[in-house]
Protein backbone atom coordinates (compact mmCIF):
# COMPACT_ATOMS: atom_id res chain seq x y z
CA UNK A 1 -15.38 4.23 -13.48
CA UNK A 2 -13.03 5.44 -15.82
CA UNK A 3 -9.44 7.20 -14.84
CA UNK A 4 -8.98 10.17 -16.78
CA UNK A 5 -5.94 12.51 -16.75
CA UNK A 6 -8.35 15.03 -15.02
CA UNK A 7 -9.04 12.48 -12.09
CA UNK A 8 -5.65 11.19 -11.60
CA UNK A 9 -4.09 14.40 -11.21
CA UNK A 10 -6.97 14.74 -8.31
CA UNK A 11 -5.93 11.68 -6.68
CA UNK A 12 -2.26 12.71 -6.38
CA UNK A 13 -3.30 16.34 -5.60
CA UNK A 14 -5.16 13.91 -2.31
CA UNK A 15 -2.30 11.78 -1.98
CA UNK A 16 0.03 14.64 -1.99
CA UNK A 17 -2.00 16.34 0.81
CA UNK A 18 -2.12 13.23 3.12
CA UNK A 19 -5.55 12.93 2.38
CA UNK A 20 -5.46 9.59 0.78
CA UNK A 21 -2.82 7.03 2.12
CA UNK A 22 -1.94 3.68 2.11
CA UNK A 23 0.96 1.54 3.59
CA UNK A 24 4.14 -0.76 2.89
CA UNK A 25 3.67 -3.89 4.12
CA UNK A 26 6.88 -4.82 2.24
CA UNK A 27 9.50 -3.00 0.17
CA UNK A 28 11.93 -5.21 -2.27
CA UNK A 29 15.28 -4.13 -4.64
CA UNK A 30 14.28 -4.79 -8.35
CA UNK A 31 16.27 -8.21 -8.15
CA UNK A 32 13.94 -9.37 -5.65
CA UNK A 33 11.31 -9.19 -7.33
CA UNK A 34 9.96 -12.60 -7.86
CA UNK A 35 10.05 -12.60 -3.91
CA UNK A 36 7.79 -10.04 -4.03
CA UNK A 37 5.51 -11.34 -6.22
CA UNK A 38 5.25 -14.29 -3.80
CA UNK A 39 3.86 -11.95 -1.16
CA UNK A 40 1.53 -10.43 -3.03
CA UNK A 41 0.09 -13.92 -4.14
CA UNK A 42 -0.26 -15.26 -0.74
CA UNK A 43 -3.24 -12.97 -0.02
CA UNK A 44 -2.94 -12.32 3.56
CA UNK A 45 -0.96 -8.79 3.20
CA UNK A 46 -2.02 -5.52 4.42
CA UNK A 47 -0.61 -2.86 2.97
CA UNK A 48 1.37 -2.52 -0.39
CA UNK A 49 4.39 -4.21 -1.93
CA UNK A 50 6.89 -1.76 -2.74
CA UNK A 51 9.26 -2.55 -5.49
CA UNK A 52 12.30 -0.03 -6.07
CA UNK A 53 13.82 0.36 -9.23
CA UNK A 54 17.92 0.45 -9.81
């Protein structure tokens, strides 16, 4: 499958809808991030890892 600008703005039109959703497992600061990264390598997460910018 390839993305295309045509089928990404359908996946936030979905997203911004509430039809597609995820979650945050965890949410970091930028300075964290190698903490993050950690979590996300460990494998046993469900949900995303959120990283937010300065």
């Amino acid at each position: 499958m390839r993305l295309t600008a045509d089928g990404f703005a359908d996946a936030l039109d979905l997203a911004a809808r509430g039809v597609v959703t995820t979650s945050i497992a965890a949410t970091f600061a930028i300075a964290a991030l190698p903490d993050a990264h950690r979590l996300s390598e460990g494998g046993h997460l469900r949900g995303k890892v959120a990283v937010q910018g300065p």
